[in-house]
C-alpha atoms as a PDB file:
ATOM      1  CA  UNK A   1    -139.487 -93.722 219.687  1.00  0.00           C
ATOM      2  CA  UNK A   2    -142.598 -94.411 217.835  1.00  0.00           C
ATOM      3  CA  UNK A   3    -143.664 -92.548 214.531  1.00  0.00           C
ATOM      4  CA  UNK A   4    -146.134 -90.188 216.568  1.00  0.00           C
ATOM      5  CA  UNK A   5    -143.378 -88.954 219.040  1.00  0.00           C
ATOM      6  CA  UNK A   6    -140.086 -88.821 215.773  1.00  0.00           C
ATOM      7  CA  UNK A   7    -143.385 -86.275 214.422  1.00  0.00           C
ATOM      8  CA  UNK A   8    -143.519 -83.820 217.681  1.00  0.00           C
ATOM      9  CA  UNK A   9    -139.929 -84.155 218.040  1.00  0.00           C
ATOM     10  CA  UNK A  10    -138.964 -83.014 214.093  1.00  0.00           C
ATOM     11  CA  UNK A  11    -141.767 -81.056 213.979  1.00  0.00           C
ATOM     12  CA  UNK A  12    -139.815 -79.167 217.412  1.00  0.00           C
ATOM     13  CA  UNK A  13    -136.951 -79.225 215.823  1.00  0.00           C
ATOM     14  CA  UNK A  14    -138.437 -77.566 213.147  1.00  0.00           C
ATOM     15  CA  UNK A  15    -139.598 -74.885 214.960  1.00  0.00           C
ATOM     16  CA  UNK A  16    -136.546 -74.055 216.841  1.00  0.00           C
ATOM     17  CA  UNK A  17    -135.185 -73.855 213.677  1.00  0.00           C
ATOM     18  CA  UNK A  18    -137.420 -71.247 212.355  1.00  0.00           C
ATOM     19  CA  UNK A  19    -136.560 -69.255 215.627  1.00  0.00           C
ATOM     20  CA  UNK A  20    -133.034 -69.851 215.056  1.00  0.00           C
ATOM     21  CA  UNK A  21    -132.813 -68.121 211.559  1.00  0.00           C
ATOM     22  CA  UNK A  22    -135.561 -65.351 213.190  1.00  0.00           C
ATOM     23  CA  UNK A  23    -132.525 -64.344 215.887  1.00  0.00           C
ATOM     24  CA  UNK A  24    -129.778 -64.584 213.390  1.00  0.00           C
ATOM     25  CA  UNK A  25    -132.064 -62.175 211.236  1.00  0.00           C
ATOM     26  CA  UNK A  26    -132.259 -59.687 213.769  1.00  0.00           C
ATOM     27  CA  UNK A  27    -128.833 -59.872 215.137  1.00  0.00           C
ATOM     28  CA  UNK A  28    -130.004 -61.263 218.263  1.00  0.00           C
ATOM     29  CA  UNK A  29    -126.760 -63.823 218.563  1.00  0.00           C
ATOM     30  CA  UNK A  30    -127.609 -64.276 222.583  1.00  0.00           C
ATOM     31  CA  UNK A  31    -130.780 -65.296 221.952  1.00  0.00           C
ATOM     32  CA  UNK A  32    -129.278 -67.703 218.650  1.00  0.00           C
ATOM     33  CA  UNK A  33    -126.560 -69.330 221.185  1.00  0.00           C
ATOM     34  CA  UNK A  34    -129.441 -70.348 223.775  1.00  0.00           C
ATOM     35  CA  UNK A  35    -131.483 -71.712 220.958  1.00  0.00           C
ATOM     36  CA  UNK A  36    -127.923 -73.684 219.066  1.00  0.00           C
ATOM     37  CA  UNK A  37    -127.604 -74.958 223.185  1.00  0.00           C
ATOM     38  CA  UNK A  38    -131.097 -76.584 223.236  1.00  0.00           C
ATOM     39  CA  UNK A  39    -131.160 -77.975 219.311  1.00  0.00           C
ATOM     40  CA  UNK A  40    -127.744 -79.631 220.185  1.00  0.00           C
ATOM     41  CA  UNK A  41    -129.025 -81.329 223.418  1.00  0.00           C
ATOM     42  CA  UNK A  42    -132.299 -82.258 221.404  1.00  0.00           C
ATOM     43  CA  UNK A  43    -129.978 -84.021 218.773  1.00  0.00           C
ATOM     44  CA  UNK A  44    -127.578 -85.949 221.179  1.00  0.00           C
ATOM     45  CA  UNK A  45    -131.380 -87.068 222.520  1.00  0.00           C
ATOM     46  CA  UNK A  46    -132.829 -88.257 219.347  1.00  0.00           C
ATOM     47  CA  UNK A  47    -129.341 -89.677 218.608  1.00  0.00           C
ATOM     48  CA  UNK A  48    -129.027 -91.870 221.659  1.00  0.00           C
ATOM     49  CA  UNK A  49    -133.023 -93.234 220.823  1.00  0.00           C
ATOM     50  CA  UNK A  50    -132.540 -93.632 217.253  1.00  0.00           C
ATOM     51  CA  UNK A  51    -129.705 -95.997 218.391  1.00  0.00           C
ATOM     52  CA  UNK A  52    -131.491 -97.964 221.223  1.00  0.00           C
ATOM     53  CA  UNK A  53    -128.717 -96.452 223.639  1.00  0.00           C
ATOM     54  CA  UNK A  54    -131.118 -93.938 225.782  1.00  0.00           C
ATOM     55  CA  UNK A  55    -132.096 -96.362 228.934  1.00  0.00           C
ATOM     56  CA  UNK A  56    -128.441 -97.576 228.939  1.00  0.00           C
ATOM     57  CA  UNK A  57    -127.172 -94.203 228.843  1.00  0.00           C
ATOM     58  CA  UNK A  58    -129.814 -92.883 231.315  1.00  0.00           C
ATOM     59  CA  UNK A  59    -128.668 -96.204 233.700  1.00  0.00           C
ATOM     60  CA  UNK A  60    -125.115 -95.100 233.698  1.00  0.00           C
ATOM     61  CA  UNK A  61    -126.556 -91.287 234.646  1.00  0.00           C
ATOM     62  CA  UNK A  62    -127.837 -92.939 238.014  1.00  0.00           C
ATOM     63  CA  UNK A  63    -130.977 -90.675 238.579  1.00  0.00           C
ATOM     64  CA  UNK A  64    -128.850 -87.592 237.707  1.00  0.00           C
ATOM     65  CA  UNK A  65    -130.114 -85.477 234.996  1.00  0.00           C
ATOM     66  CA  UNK A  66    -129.113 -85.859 231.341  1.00  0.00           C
ATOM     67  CA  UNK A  67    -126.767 -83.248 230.282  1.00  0.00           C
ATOM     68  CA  UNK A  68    -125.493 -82.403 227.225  1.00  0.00           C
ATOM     69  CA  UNK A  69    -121.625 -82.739 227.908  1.00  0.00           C
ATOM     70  CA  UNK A  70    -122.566 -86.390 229.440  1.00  0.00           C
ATOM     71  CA  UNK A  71    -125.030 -86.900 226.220  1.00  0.00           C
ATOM     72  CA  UNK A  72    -121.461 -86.177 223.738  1.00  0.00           C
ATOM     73  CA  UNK A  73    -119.054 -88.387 225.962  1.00  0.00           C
ATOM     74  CA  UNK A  74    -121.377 -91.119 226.280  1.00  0.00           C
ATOM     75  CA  UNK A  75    -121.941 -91.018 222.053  1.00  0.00           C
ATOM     76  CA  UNK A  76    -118.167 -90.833 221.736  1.00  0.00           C
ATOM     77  CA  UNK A  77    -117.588 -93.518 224.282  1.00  0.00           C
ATOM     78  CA  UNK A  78    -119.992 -95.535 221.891  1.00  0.00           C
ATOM     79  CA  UNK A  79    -118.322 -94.410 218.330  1.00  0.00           C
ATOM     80  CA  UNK A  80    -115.006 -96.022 219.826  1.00  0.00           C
ATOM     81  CA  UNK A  81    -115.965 -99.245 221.275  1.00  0.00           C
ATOM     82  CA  UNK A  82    -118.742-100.015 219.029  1.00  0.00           C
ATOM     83  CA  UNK A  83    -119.690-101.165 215.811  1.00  0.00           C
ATOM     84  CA  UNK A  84    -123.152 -99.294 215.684  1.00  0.00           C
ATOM     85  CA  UNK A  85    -123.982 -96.578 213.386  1.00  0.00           C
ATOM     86  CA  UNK A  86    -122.872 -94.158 215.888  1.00  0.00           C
ATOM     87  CA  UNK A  87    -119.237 -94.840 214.907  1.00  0.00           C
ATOM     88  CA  UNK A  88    -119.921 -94.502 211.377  1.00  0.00           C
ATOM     89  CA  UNK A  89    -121.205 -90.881 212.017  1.00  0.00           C
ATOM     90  CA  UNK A  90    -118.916 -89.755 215.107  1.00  0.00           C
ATOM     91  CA  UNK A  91    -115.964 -90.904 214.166  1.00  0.00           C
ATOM     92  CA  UNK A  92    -114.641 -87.669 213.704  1.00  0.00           C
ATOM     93  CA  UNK A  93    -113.947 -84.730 215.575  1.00  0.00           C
ATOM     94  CA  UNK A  94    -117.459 -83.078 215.625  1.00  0.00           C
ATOM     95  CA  UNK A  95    -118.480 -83.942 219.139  1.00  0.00           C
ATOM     96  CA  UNK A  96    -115.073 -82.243 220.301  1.00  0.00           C
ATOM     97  CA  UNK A  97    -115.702 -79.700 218.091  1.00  0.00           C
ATOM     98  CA  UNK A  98    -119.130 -79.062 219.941  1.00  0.00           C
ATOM     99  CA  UNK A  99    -117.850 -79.825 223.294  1.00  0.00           C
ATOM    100  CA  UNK A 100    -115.410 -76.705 223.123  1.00  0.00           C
ATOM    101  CA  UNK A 101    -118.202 -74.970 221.629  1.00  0.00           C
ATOM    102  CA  UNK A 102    -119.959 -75.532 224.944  1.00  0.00           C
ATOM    103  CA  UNK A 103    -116.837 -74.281 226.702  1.00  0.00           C
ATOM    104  CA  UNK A 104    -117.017 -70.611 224.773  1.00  0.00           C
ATOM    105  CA  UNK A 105    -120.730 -70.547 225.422  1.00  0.00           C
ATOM    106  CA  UNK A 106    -120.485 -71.307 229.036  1.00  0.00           C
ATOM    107  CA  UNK A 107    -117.622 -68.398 229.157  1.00  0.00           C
ATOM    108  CA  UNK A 108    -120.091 -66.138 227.012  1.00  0.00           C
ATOM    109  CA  UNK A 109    -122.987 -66.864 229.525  1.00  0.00           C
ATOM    110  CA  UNK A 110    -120.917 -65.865 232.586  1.00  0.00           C
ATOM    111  CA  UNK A 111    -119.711 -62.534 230.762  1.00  0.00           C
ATOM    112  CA  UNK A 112    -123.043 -61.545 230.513  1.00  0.00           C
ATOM    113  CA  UNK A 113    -123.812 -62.003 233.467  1.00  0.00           C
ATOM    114  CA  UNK A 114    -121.264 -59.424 234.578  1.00  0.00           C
ATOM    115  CA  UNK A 115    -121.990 -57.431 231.379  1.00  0.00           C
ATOM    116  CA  UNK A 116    -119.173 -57.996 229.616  1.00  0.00           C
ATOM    117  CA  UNK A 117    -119.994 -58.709 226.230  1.00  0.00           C
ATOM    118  CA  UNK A 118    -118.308 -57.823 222.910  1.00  0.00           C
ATOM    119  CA  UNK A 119    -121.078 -57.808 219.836  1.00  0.00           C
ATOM    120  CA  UNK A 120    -118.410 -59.445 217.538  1.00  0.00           C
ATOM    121  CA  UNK A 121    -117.963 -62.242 220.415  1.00  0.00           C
ATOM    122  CA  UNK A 122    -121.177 -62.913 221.084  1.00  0.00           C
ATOM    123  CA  UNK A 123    -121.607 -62.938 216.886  1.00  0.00           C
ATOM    124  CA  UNK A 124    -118.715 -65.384 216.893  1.00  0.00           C
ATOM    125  CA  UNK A 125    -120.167 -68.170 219.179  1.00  0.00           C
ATOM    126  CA  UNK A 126    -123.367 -67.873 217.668  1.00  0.00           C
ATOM    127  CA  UNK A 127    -122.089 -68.236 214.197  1.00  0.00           C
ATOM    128  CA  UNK A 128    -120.010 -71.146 215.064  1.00  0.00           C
ATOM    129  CA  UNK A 129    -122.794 -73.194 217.197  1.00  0.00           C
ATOM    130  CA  UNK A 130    -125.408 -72.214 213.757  1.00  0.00           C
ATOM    131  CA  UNK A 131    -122.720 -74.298 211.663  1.00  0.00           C
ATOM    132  CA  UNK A 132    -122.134 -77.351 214.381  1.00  0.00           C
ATOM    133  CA  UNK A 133    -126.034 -77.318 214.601  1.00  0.00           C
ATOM    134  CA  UNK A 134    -126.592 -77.727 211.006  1.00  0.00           C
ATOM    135  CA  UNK A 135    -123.389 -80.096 210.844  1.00  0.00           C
ATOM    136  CA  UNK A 136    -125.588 -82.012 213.657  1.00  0.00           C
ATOM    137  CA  UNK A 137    -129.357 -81.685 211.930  1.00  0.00           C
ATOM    138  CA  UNK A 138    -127.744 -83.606 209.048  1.00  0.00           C
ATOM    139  CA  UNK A 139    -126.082 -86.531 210.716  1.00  0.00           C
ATOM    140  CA  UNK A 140    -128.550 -86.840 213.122  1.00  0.00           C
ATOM    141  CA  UNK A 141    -130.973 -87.222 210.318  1.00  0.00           C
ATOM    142  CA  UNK A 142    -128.422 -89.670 208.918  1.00  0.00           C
ATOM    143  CA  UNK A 143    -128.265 -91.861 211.884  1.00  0.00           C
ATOM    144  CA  UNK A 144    -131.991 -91.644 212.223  1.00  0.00           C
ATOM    145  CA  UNK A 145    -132.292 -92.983 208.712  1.00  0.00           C
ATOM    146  CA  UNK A 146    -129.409 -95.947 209.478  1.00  0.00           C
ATOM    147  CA  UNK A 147    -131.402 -97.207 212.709  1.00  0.00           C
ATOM    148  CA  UNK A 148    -134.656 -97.639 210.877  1.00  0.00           C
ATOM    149  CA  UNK A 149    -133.116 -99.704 208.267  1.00  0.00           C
END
């Protein structure tokens, strides 16, 4: 990723954030969860280029689409057999942590479909995906920092 494009895609990142903090604001926790979905598969992105792994991750994807529960397993795949800054990071439990997040948000998205939402639920998920973003904005900034060294 060149200097020009880490620019657009912090400067993104950025923005999303402000939007973030605008729903949480305004008790619009739907709207937050969406927005916590999209910053977390924007960091597993910037995660896999910072470490050179995006064309060999994108090879093993075969032409399908990236996806953020492939994005995680690969990264986890990679903090266990490797030696790369990616263990030093995910060596812990946060990518479960996010990947059962994903689980309660998937859950949450089919419940509204059928318009069955509890506001403290909804407030729930969207308070726990704010903290795994933030947990992610700093050791994705942390890798990013590693990989340019």
């Amino acid at each position: 990723m060149t200097a020009e494009e880490t620019e657009k895609s912090m400067d993104h990142v950025n923005d999303q954030y402000k939007r973030l903090n605008k729903a949480f604001r305004g008790r619009f926790y739907l709207e937050a969860v969406f927005i916590e979905y999209m910053l977390m598969d924007d960091y597993m992105e910037m995660i896999l280029t910072a470490t050179d792994l995006w064309q060999s991750y994108l090879k093993k994807r075969r032409g399908h689409e990236p996806a953020l529960d492939s994005k995680i397993r690969y990264i986890q795949t990679e903090a266990v057999n490797s030696r790369t800054v990616v263990k030093k990071y995910f060596g812990d439990d946060l990518l479960d942590r996010i990947l059962a997040w994903k689980v309660k948000r998937c859950k949450l998205m089919m419940a509204s479909v059928k318009q069955y939402l509890a506001a403290e639920y909804v407030q729930s998920i969207a308070e726990e995906g704010k903290e795994l973003t933030s947990l992610m904005r700093r050791r994705c900034m942390s890798v990013r920092k590693a990989s340019n060294k």
